[in-house]
C-alpha atoms as a PDB file:
ATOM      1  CA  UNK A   1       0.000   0.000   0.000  1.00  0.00           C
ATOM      2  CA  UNK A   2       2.379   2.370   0.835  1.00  0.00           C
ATOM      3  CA  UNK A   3       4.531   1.754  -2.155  1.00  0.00           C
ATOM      4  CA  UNK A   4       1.314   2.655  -4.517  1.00  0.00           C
ATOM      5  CA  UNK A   5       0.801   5.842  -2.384  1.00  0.00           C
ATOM      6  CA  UNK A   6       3.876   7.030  -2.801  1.00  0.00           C
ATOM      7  CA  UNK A   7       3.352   7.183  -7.167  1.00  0.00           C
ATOM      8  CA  UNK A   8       0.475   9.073  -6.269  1.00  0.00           C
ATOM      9  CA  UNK A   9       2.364  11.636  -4.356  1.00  0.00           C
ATOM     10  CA  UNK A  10       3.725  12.977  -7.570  1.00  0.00           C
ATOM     11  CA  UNK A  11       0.995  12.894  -9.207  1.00  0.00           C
ATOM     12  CA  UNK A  12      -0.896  15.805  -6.903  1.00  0.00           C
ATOM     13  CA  UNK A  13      -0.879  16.632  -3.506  1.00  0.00           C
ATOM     14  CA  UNK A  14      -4.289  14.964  -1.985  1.00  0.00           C
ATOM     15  CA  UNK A  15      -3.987  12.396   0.954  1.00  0.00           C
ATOM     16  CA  UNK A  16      -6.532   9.581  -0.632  1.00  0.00           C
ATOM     17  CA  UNK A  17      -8.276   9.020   3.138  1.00  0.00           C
ATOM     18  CA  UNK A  18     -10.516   6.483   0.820  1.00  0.00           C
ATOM     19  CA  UNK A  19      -7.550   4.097  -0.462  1.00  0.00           C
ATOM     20  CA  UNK A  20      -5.501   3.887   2.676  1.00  0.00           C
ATOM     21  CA  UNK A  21      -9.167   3.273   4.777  1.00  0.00           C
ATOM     22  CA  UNK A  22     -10.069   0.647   2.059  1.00  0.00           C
ATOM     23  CA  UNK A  23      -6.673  -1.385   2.902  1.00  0.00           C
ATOM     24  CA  UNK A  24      -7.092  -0.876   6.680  1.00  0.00           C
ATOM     25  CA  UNK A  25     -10.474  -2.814   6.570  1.00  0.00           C
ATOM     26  CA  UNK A  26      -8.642  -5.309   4.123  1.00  0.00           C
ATOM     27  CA  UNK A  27      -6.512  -5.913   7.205  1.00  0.00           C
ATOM     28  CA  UNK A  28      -8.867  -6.075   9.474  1.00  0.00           C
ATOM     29  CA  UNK A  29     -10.819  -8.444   7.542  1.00  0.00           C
ATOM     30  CA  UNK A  30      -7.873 -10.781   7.505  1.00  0.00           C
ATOM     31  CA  UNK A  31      -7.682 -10.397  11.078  1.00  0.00           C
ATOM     32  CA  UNK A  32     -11.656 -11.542  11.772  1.00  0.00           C
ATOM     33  CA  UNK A  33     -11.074 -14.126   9.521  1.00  0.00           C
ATOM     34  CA  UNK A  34      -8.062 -15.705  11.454  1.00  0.00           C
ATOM     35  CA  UNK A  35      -9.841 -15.102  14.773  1.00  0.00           C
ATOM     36  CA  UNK A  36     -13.197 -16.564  12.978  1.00  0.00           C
ATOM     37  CA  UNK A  37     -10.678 -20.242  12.389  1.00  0.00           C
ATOM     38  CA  UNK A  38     -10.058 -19.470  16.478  1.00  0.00           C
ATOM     39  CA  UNK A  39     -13.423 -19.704  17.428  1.00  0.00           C
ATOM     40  CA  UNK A  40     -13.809 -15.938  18.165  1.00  0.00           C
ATOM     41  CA  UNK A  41     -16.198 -13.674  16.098  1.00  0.00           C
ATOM     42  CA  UNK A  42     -15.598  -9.862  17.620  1.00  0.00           C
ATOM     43  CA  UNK A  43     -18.791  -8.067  18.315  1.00  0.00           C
ATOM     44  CA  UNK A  44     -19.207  -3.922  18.187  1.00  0.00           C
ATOM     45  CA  UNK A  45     -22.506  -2.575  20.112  1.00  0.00           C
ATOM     46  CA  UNK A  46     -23.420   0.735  19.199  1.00  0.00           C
ATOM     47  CA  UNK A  47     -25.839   3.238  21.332  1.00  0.00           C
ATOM     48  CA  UNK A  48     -27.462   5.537  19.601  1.00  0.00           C
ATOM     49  CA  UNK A  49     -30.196   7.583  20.797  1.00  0.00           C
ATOM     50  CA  UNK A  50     -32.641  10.350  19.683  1.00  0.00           C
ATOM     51  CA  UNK A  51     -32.438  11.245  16.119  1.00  0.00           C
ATOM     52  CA  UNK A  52     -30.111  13.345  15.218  1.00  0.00           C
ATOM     53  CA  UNK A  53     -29.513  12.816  11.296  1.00  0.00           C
ATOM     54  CA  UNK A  54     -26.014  13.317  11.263  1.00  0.00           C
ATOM     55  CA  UNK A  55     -25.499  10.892  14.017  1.00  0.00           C
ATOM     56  CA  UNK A  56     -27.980   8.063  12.408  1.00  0.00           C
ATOM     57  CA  UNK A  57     -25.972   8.753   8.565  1.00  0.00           C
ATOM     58  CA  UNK A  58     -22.665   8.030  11.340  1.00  0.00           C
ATOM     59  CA  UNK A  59     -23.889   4.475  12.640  1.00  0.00           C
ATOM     60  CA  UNK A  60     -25.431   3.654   9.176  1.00  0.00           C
ATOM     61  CA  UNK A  61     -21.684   3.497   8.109  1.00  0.00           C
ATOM     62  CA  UNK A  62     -20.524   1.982  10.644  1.00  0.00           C
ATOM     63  CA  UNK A  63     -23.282  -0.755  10.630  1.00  0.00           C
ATOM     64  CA  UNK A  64     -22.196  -1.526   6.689  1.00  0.00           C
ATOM     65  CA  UNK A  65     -18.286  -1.216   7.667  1.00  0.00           C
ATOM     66  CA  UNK A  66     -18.415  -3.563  10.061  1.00  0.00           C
ATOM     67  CA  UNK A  67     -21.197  -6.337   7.870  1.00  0.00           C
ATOM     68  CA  UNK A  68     -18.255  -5.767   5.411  1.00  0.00           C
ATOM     69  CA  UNK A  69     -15.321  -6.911   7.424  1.00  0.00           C
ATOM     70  CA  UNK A  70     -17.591  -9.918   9.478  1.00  0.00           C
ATOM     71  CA  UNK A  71     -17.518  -8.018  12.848  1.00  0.00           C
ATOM     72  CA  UNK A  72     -20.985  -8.313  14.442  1.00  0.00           C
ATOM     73  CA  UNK A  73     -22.908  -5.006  15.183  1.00  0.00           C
ATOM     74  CA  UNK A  74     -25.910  -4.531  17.004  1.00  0.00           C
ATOM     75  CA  UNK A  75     -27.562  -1.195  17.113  1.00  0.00           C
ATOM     76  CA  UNK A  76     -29.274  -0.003  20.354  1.00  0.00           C
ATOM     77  CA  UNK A  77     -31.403   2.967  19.399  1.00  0.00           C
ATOM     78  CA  UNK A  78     -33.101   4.884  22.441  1.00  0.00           C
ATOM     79  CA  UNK A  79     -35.726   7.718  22.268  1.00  0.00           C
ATOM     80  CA  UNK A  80     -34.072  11.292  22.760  1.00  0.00           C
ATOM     81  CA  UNK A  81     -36.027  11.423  25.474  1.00  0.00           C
ATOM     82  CA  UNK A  82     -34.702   8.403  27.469  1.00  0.00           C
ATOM     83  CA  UNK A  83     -32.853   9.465  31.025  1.00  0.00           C
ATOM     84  CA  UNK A  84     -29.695   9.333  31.595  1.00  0.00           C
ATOM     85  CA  UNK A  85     -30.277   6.399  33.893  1.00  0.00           C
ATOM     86  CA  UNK A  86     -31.727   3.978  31.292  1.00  0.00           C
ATOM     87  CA  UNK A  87     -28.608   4.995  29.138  1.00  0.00           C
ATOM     88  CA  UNK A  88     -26.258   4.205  31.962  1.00  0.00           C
ATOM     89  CA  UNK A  89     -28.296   1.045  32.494  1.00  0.00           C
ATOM     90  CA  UNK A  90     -27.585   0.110  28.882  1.00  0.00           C
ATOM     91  CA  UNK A  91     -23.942   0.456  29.287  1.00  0.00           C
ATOM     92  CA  UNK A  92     -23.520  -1.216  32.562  1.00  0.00           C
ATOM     93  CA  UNK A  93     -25.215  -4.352  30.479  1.00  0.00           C
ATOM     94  CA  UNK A  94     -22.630  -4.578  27.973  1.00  0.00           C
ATOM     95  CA  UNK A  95     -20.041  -4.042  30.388  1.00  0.00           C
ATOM     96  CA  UNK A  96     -20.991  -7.358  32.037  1.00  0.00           C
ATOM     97  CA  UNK A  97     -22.214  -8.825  28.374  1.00  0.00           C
ATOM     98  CA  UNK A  98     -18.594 -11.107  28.035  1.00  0.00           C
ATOM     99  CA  UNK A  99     -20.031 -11.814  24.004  1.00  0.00           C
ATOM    100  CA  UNK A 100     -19.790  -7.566  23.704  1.00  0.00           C
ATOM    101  CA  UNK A 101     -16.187  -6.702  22.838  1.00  0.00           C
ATOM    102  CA  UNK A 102     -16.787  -2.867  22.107  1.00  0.00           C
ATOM    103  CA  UNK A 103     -19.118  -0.307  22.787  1.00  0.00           C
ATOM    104  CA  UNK A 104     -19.794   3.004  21.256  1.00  0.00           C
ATOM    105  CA  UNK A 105     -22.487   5.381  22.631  1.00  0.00           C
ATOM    106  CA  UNK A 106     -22.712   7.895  19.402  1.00  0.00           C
ATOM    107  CA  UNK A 107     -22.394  11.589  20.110  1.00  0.00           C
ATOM    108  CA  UNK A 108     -23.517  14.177  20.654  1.00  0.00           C
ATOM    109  CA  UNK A 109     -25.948  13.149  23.306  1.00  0.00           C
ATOM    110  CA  UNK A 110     -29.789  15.147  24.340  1.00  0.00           C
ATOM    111  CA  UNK A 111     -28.680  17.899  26.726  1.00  0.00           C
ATOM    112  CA  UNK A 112     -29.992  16.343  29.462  1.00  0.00           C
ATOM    113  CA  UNK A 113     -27.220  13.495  29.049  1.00  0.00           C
ATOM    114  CA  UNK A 114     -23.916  14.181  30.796  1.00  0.00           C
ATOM    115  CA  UNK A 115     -21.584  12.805  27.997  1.00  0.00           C
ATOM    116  CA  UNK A 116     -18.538  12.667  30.027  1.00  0.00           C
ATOM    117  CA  UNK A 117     -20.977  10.520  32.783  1.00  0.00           C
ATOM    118  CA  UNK A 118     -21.861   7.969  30.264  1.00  0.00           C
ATOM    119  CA  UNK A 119     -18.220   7.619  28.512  1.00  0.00           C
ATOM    120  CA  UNK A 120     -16.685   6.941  31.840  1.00  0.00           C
ATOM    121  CA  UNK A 121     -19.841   4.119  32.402  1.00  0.00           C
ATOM    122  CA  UNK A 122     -17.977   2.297  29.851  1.00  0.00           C
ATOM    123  CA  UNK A 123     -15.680   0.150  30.786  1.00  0.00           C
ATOM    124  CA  UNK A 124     -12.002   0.963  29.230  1.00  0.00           C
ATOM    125  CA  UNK A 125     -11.181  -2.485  28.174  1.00  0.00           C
ATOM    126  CA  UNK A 126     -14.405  -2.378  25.555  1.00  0.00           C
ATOM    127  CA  UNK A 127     -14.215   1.311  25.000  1.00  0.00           C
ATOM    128  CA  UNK A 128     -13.291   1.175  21.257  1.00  0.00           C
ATOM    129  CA  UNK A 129     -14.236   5.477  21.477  1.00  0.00           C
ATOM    130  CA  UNK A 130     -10.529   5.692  23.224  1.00  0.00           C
ATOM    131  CA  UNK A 131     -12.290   8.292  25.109  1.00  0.00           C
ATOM    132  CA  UNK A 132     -12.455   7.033  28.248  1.00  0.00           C
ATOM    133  CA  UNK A 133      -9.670   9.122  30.973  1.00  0.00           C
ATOM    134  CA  UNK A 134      -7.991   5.589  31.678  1.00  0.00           C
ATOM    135  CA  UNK A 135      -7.700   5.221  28.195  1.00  0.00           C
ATOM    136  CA  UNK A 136      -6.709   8.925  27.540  1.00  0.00           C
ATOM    137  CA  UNK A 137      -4.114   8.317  31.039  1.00  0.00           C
ATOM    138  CA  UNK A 138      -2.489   5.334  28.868  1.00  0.00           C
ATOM    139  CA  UNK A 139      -2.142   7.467  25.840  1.00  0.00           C
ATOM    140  CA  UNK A 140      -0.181   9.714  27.447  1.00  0.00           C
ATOM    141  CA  UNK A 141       1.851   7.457  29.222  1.00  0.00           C
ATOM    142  CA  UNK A 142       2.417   5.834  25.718  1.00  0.00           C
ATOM    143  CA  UNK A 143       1.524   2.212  27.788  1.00  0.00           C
ATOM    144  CA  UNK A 144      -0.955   1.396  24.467  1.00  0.00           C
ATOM    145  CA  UNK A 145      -3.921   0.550  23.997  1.00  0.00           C
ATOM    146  CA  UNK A 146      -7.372   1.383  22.982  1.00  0.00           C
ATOM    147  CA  UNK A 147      -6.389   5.229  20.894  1.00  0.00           C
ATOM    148  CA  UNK A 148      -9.133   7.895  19.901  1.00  0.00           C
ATOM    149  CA  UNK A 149      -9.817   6.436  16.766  1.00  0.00           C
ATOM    150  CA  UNK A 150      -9.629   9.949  14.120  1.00  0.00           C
ATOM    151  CA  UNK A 151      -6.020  10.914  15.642  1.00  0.00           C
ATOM    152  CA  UNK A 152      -4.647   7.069  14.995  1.00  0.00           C
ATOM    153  CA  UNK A 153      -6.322   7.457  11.394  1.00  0.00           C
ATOM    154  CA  UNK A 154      -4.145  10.658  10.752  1.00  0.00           C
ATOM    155  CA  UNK A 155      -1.163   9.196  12.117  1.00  0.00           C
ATOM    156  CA  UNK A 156      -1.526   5.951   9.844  1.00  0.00           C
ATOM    157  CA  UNK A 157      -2.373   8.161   6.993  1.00  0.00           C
ATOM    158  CA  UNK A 158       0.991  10.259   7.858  1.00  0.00           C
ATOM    159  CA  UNK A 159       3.199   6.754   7.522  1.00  0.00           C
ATOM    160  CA  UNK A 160       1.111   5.922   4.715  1.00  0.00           C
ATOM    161  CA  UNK A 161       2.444   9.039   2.993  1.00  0.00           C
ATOM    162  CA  UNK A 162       6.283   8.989   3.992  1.00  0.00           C
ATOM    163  CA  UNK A 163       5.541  11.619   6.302  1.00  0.00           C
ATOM    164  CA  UNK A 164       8.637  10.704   8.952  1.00  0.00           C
ATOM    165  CA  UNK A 165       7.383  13.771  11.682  1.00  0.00           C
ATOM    166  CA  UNK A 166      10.732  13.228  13.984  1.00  0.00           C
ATOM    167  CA  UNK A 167      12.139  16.941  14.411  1.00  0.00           C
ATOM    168  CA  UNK A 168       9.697  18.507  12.857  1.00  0.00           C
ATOM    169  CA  UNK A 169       7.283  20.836  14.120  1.00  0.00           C
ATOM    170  CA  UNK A 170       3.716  20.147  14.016  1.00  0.00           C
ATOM    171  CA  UNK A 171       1.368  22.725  14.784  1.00  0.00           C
ATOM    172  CA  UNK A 172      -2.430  21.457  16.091  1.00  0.00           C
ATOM    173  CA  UNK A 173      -5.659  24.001  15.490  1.00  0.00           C
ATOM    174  CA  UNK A 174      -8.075  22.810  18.188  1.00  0.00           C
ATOM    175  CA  UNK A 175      -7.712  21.137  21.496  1.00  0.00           C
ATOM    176  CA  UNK A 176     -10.554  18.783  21.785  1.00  0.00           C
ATOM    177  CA  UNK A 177     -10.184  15.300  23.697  1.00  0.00           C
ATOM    178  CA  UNK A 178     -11.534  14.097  20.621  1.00  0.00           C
ATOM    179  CA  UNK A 179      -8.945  14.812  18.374  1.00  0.00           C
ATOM    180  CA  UNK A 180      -6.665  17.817  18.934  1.00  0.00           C
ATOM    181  CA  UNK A 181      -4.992  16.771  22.419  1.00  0.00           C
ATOM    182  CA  UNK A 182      -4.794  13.136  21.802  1.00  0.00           C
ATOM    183  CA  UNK A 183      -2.710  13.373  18.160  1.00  0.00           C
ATOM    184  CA  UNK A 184      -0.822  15.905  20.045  1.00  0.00           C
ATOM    185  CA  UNK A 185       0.718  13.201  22.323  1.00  0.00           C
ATOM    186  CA  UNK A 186       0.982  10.809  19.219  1.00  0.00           C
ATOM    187  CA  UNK A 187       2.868  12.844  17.357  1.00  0.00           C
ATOM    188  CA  UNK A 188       5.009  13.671  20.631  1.00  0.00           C
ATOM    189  CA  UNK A 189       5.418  10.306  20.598  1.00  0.00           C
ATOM    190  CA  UNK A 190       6.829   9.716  16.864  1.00  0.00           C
ATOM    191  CA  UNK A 191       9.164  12.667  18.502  1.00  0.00           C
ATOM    192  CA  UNK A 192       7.960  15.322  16.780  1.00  0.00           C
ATOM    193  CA  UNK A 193       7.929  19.328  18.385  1.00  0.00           C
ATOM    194  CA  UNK A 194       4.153  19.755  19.419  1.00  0.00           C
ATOM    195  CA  UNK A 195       2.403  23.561  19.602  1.00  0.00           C
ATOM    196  CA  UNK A 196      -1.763  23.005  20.330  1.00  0.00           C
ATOM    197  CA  UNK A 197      -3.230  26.377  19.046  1.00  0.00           C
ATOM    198  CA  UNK A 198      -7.118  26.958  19.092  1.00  0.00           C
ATOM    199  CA  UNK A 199      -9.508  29.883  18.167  1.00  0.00           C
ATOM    200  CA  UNK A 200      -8.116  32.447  20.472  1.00  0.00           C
ATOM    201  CA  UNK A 201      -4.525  31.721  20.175  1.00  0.00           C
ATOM    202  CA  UNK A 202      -2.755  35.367  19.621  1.00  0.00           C
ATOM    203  CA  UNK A 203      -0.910  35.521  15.611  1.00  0.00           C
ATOM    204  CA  UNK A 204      -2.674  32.249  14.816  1.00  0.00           C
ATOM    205  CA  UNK A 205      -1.496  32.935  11.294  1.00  0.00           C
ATOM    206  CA  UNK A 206       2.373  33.298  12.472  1.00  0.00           C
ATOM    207  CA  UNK A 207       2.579  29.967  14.752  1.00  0.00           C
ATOM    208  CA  UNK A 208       0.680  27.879  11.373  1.00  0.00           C
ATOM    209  CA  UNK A 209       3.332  29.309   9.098  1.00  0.00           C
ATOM    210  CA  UNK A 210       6.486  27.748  11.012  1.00  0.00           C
ATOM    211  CA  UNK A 211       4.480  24.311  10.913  1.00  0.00           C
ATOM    212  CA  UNK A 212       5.632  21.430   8.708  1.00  0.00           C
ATOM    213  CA  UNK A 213       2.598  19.496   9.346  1.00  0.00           C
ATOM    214  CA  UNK A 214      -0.467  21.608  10.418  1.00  0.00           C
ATOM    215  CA  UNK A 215      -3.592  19.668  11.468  1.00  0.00           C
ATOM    216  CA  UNK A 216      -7.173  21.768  11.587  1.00  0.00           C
ATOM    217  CA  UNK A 217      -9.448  20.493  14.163  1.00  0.00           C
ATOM    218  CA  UNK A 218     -11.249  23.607  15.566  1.00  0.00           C
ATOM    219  CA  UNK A 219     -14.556  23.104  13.677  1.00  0.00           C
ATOM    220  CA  UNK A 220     -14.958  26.501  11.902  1.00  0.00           C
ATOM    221  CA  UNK A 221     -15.482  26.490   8.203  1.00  0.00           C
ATOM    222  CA  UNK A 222     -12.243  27.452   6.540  1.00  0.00           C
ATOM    223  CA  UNK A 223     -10.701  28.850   9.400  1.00  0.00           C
ATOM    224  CA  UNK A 224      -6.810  28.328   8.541  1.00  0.00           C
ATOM    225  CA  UNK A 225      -6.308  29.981   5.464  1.00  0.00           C
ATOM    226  CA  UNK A 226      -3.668  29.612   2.505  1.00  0.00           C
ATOM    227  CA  UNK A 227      -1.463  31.791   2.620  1.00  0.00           C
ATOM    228  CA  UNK A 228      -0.566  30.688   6.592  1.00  0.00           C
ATOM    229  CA  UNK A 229       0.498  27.307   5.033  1.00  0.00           C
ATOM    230  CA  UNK A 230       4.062  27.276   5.148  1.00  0.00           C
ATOM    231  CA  UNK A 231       5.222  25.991   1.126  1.00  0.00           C
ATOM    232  CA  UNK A 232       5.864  22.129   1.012  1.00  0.00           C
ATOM    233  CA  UNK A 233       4.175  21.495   4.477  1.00  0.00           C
ATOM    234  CA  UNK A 234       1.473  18.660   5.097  1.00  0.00           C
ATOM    235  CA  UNK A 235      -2.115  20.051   5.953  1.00  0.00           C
ATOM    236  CA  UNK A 236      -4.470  17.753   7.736  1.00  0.00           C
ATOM    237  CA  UNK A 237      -7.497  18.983   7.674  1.00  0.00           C
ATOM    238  CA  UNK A 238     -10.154  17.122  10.104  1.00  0.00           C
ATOM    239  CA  UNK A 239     -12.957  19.462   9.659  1.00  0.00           C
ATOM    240  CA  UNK A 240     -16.909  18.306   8.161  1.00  0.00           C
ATOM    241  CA  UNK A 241     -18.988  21.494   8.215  1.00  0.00           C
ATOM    242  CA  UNK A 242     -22.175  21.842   6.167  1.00  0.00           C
ATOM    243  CA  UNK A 243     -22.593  25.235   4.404  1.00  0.00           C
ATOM    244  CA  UNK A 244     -26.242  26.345   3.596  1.00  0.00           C
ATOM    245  CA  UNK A 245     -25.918  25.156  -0.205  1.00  0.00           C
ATOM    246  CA  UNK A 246     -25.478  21.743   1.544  1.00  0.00           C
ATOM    247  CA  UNK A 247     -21.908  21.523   0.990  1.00  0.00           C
ATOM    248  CA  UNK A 248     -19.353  20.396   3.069  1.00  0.00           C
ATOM    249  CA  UNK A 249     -15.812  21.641   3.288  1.00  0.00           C
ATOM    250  CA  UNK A 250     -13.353  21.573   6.332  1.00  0.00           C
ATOM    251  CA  UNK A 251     -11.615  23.613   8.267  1.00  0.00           C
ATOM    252  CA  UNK A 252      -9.080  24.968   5.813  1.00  0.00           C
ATOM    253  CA  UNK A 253      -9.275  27.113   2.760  1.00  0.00           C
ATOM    254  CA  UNK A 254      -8.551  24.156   0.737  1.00  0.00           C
ATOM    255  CA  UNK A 255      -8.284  25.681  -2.457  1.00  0.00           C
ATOM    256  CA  UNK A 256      -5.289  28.035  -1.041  1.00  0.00           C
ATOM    257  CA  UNK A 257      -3.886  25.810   1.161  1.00  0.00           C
ATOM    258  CA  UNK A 258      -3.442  23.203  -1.962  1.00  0.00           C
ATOM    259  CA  UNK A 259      -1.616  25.985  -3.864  1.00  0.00           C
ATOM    260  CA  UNK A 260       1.406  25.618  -1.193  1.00  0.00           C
ATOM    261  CA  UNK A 261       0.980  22.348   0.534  1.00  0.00           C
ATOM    262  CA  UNK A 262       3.231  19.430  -0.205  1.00  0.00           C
ATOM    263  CA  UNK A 263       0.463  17.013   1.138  1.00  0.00           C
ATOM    264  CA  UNK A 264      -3.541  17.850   1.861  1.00  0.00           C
ATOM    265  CA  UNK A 265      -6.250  15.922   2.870  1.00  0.00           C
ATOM    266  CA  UNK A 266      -9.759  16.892   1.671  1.00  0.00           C
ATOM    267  CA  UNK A 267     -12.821  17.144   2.831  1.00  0.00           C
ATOM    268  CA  UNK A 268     -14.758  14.563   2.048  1.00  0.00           C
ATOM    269  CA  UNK A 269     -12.676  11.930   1.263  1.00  0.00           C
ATOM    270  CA  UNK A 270      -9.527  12.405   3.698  1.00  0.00           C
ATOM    271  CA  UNK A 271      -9.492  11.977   7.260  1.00  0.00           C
ATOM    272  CA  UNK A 272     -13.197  10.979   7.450  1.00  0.00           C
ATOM    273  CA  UNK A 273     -12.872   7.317   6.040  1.00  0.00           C
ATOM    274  CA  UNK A 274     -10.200   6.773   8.453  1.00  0.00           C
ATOM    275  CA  UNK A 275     -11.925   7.305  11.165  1.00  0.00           C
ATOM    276  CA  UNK A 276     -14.380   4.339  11.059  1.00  0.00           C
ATOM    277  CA  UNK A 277     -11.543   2.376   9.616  1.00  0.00           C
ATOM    278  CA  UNK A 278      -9.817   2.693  12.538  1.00  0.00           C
ATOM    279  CA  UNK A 279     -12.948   2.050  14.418  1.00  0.00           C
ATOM    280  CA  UNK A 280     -13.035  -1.272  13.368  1.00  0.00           C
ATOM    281  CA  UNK A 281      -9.325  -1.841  14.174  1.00  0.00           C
ATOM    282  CA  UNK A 282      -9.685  -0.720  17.821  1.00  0.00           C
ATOM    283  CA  UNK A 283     -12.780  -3.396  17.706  1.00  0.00           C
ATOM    284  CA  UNK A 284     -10.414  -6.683  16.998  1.00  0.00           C
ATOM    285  CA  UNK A 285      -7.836  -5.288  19.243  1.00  0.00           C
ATOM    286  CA  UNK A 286     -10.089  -5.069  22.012  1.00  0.00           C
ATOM    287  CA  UNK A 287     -11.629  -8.380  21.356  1.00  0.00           C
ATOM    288  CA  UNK A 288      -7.917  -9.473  21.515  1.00  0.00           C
ATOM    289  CA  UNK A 289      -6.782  -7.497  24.749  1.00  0.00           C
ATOM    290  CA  UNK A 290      -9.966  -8.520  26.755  1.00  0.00           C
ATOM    291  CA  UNK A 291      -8.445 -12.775  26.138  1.00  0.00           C
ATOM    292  CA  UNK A 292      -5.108 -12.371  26.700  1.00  0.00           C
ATOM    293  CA  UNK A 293      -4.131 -12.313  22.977  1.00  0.00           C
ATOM    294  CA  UNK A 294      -1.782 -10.732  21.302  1.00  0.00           C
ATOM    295  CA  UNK A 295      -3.017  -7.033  20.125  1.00  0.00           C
ATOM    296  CA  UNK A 296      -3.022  -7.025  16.401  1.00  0.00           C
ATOM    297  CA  UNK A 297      -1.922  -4.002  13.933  1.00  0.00           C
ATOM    298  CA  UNK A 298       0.493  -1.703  14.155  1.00  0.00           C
ATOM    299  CA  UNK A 299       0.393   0.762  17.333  1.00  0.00           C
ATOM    300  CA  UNK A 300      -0.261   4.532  16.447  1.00  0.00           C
ATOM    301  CA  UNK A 301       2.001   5.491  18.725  1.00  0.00           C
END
């Protein structure tokens, strides 16, 4: 894979999120497979509740991701209106379900759901999310594990790409738990130098411009714009916002960014496949880590 990735680098300057997310499942596919001759079938259990239409198109992919690499899903849908008590009850029941392997309650949550209540319900050896603080605490103690699953898809797509980040300087737009303070540590990890900016940092446009690889996770429509993009850098762009034409573009002027960027991932098409891609990954792996086996793939970190 990364051999054919690398002809496509001269070819143009887009990240294909699609191709590298399409031999991820082909991975993990080989992996159920070899489990399936083991007598082990992993099994993903997704929450979803109320009905947000973003959130059901989110678990609709999932559902066919999964059907198309053999992992078992079950959906759980709830009424927005359930209490947070009935989803806590739900998650406490596939904690002690030993056929569940992972569990995923889909965000956002009604606002009368505490979202950081139910994440730390689940329990951190089926918490495929990575979200959970024992599984954030082992991130940054670099002790492995279950990782956030869109920062390990930008770090695979960055070694897909030849992108070696030692000693170079990586600049992150958005400090989420999600996204933007997780891949920091990653990328501190692959010993790279680390600045987290976010919408108020002062001369936003001066600490992008010294970045070799600049990731955009803040969530504003073409926030970080071209001519901050320092020429020949790598621009990850992690941003999905819908525009009133019904659009969707991410958080960098992709047009001129792509003008100066060596690499660029775009929106849709980039980061987004990754992320359920390595969704499914974290799903084996935790099926493996919960019996003793050996934790397959390759550790983003």
């Amino acid at each position: 894979m990364r051999v054919l990735v690398e002809e496509r680098r001269h070819d143009m300057p887009i990240i294909d999120g699609k191709a590298v997310a399409k031999e991820v499942r082909r991975e993990v596919a080989r992996k159920v497979q070899e489990l399936a001759e083991q007598g082990l079938s992993p099994r993903l259990s997704v929450v979803l509740v109320g009905d947000d239409p973003a959130s059901a198109v989110y678990v609709r992919n999932k559902e066919r991701a999964c059907k198309k690499v053999g992992i078992r899903e079950e959906t759980i849908r709830m009424a927005a209106d359930v209490s947070e008590d009935e989803i806590l009850g739900v998650v406490e029941a596939l904690n002690e379900d030993s056929d569940c392997d992972g569990i995923l309650v889909q965000l956002p949550l009604p606002s009368h759901v505490d979202p950081s209540k139910v994440v730390q319900a689940i329990s951190p050896e089926k918490d495929v999310d990575g979200f959970h603080p024992e599984n954030l605490g082992r991130l940054f103690a670099g002790l492995g594990g279950l990782v956030p699953c869109t920062p390990a898809g930008i770090m695979r797509l960055l070694r897909e790409y030849g992108v070696d980040v030692e000693g170079k300087r990586a600049v992150v737009v958005g400090r989420s738990l999600i996204v933007g303070r997780p891949l920091a540590v990653l990328l501190m990890h692959s010993n790279a130098t680390v600045t987290i900016c976010h919408s108020r940092t002062r001369e936003l446009g001066e600490e992008v411009s010294r970045a070799d690889v600049v990731v955009a996770a803040v969530g504003r429509p073409r926030f970080v714009r071209g001519e901050w993009i320092k020429p020949g850098a790598v621009v990850v762009d992690v941003g999905v916002n819908r525009m009133e034409d019904g659009s969707l573009c991410g958080d960098v002027n992709f047009e001129a960014a792509a003008e100066r960027a060596g690499l660029i991932t775009p929106v849709p098409g980039g980061v987004g496949p990754m992320t359920i891609a390595m969704l499914l990954e974290n799903t084996v792996r935790a099926a493996c880590l919960r019996r003793g086996l050996r934790p397959p793939f390759e550790e983003a970190h």
